[in-house]
N, C-alpha and C. Protein backbone atom coordinates (compact mmCIF):
# COMPACT_ATOMS: atom_id res chain seq x y z
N UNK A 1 62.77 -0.30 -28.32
CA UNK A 1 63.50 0.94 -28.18
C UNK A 1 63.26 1.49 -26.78
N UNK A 2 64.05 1.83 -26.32
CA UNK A 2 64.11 2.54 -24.77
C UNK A 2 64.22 4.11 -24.87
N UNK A 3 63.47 4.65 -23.94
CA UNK A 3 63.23 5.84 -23.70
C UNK A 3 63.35 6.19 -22.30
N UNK A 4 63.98 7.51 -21.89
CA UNK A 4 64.30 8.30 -20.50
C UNK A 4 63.46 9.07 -20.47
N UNK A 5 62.86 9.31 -19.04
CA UNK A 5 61.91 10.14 -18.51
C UNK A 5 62.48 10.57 -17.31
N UNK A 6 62.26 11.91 -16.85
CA UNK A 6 62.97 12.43 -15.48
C UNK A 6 61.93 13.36 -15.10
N UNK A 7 61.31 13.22 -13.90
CA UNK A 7 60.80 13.95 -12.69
C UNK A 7 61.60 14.50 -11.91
N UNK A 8 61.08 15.84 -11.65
CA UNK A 8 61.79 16.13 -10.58
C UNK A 8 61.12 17.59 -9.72
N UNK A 9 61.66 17.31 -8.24
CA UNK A 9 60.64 18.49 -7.36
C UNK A 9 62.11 18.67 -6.34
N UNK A 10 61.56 20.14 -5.55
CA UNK A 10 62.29 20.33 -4.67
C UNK A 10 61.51 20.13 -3.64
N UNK A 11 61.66 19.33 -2.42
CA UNK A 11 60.50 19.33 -1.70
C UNK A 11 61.20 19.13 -0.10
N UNK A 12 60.34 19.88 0.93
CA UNK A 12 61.01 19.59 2.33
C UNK A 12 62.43 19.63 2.11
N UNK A 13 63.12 20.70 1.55
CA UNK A 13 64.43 20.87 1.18
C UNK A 13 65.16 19.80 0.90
N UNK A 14 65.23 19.08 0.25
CA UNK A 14 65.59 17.77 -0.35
C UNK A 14 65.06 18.11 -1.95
N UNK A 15 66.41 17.54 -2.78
CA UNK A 15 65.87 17.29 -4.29
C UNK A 15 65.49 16.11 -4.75
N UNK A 16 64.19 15.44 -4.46
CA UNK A 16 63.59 14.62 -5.32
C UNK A 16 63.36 14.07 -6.67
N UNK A 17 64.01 13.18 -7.37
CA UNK A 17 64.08 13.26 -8.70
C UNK A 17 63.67 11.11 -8.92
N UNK A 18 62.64 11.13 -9.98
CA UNK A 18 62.90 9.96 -10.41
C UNK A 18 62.87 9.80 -11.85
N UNK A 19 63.77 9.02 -12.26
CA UNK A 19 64.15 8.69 -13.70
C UNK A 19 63.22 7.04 -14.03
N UNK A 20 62.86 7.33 -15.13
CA UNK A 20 62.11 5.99 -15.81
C UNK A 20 62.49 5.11 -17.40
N UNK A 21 62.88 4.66 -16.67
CA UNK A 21 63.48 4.07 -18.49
C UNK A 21 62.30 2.86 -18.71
N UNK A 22 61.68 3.33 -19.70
CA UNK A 22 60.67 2.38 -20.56
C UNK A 22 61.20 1.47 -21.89
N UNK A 23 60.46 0.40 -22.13
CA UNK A 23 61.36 -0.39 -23.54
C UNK A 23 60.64 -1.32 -23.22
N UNK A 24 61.49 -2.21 -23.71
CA UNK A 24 61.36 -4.31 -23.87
C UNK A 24 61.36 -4.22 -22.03
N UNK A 25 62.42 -3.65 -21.08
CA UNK A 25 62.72 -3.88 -19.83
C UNK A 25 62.46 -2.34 -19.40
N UNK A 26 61.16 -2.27 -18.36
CA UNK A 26 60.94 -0.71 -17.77
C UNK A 26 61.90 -0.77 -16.16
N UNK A 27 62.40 0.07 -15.74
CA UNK A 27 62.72 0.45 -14.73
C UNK A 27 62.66 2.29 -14.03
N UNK A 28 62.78 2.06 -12.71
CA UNK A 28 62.38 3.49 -12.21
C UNK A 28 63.86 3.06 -10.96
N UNK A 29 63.91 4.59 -10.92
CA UNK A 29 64.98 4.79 -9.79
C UNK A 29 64.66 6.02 -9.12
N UNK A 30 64.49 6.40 -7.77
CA UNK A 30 64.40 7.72 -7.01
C UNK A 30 65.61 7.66 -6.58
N UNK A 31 66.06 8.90 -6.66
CA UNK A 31 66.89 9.66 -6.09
C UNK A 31 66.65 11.08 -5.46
N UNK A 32 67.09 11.04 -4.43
CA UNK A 32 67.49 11.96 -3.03
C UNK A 32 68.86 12.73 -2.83
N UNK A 33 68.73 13.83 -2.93
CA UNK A 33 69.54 14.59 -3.20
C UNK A 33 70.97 14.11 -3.43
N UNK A 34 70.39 13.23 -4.99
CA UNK A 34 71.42 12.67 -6.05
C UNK A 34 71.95 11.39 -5.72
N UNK A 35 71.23 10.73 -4.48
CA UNK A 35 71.83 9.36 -3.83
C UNK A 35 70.16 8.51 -4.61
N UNK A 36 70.85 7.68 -4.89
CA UNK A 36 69.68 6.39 -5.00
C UNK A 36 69.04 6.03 -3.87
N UNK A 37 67.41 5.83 -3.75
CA UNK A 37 67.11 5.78 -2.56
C UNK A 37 65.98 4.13 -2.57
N UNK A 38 65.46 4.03 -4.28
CA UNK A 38 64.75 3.11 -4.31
C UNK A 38 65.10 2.86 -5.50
N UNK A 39 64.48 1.13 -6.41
CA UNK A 39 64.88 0.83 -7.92
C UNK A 39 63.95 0.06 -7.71
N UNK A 40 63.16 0.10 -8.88
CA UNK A 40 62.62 -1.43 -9.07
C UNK A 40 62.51 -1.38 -10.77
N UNK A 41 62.38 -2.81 -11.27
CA UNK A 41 61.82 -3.06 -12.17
C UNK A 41 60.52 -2.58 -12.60
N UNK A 42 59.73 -1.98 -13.86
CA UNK A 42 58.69 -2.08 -13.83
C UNK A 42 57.99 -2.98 -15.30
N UNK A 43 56.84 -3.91 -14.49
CA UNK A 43 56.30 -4.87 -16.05
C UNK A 43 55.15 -4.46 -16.50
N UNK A 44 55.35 -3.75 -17.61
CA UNK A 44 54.26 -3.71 -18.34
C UNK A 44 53.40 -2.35 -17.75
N UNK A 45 52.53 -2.24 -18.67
CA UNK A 45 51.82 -1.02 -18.43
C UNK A 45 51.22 -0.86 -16.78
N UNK A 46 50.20 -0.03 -16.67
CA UNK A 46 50.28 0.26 -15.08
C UNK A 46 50.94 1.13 -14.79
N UNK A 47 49.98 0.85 -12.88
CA UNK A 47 50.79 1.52 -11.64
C UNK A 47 51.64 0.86 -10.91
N UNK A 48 53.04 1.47 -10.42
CA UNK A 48 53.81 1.22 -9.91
C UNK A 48 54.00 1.89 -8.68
N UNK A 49 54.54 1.46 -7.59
CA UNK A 49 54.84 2.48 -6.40
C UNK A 49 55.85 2.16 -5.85
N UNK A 50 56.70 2.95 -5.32
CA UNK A 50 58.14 3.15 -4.87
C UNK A 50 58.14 3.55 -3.60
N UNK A 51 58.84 2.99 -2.54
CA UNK A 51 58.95 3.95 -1.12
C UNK A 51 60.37 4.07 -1.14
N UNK A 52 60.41 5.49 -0.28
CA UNK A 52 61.86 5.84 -0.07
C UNK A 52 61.62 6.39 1.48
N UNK A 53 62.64 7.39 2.25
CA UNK A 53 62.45 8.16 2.63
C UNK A 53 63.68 9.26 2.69
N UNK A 54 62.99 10.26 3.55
CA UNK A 54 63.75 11.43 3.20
C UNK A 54 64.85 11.35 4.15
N UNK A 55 66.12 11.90 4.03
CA UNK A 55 67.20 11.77 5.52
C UNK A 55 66.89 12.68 6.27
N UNK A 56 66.32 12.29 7.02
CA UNK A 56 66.26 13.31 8.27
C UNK A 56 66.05 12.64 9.87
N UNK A 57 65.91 13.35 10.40
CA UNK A 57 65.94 12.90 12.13
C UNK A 57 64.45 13.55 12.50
N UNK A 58 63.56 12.22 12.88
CA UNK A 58 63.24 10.93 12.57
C UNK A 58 63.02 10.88 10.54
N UNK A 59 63.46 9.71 10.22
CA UNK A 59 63.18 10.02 8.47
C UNK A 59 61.78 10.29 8.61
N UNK A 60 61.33 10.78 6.91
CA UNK A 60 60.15 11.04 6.46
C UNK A 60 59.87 10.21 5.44
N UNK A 61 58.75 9.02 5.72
CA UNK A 61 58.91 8.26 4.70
C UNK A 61 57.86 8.87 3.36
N UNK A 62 57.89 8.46 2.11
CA UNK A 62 57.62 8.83 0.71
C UNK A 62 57.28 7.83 -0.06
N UNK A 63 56.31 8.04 -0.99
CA UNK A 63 56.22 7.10 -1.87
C UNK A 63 56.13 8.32 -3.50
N UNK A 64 56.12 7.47 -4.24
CA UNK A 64 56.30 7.95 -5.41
C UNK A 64 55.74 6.98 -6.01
N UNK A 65 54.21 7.45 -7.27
CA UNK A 65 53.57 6.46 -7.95
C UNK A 65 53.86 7.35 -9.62
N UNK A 66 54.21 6.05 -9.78
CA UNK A 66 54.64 5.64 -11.38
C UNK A 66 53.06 5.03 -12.64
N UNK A 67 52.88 5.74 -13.27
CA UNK A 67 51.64 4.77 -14.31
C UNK A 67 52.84 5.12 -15.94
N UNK A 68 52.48 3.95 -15.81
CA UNK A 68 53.14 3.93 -17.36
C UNK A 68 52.23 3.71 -18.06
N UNK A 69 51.68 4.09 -19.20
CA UNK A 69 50.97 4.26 -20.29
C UNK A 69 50.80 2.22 -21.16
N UNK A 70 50.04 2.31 -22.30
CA UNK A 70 50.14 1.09 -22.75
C UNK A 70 50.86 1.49 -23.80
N UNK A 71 51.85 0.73 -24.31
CA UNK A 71 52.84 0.96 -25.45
C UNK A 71 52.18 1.83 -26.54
N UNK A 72 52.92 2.70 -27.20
CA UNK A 72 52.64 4.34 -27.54
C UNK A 72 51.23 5.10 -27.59
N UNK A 73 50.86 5.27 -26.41
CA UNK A 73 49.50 5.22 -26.49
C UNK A 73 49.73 6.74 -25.13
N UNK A 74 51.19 6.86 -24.97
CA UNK A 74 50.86 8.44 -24.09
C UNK A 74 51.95 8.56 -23.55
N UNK A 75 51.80 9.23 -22.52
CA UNK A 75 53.46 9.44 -21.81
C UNK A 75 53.42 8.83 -20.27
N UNK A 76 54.46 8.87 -19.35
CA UNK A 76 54.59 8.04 -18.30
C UNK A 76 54.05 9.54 -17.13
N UNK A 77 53.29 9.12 -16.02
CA UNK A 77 53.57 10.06 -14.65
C UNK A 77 54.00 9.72 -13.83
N UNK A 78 53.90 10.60 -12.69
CA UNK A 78 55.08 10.39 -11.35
C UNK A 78 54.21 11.30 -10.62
N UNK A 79 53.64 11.02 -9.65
CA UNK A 79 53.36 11.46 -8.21
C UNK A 79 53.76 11.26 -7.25
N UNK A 80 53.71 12.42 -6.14
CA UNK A 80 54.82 12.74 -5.18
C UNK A 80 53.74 12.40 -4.09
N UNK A 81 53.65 11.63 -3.16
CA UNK A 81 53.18 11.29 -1.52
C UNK A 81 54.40 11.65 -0.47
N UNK A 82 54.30 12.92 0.30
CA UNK A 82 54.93 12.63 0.97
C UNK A 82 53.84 13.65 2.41
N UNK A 83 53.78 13.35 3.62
CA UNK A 83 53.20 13.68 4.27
C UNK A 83 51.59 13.97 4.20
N UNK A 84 51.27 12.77 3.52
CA UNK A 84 49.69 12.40 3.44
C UNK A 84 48.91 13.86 2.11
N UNK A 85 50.43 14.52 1.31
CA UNK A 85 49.97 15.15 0.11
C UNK A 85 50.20 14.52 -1.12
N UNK A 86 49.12 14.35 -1.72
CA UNK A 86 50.03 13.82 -3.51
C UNK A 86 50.21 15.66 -4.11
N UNK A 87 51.59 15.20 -5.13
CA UNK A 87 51.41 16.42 -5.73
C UNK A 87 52.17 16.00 -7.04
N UNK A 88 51.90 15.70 -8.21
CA UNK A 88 52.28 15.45 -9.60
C UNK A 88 53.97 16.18 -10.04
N UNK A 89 54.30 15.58 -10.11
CA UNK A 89 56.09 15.33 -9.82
C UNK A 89 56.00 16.31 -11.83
N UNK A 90 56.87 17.42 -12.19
CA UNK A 90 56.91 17.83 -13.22
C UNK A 90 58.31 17.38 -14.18
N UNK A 91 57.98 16.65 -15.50
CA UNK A 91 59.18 16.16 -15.95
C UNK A 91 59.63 17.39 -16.51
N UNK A 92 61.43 17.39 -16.52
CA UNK A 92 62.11 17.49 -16.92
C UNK A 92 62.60 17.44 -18.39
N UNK A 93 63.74 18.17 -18.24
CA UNK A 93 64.50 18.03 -19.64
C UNK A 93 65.71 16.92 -19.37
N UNK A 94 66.21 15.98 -19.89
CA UNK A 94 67.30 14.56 -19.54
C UNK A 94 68.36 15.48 -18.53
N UNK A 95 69.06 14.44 -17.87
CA UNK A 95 69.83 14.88 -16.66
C UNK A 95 71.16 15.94 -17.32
């Protein structure tokens, strides 16, 4: 069974958002003010990490770390790196 998860921050005036679909097949996607900016697959429980960056002149690059839980055993997080700060990305209600 697959399940949606959505993060999301306003940050350095840009809307930061990443969606996580967990199941048989996990995937994560960031999006930047509503443009796709990174995707990957994710296998299996764990940490995952994503780089993007922000549009700007010079960009700002970002990462975003993903831990997915071990099958029903908790919920997924999302932390925000961007300018040498982490700051815990707050989920959402579905898009």
């Amino acid at each position: 069974m697959s399940r949606r998860r959505h993060f999301h921050m306003d940050q350095a005036g840009h809307s930061i958002t990443v969606n996580v679909r967990s199941g048989h097949t996990a995937e994560a996607e960031v999006l930047v003010d509503g443009k796709e900016v990174a995707v990957k697959q994710l296998h299996g429980s764990g940490t995952s990490l994503l780089c993007a960056e922000l549009p700007e002149e010079p960009v700002r690059p970002f990462q975003v770390r993903i831990r997915l839980p071990r099958m029903g055993s908790g919920t997924p997080s999302c932390v925000l790196q961007l300018d040498g700060v982490e700051q815990a990305m707050p989920e959402r209600a579905g898009p």
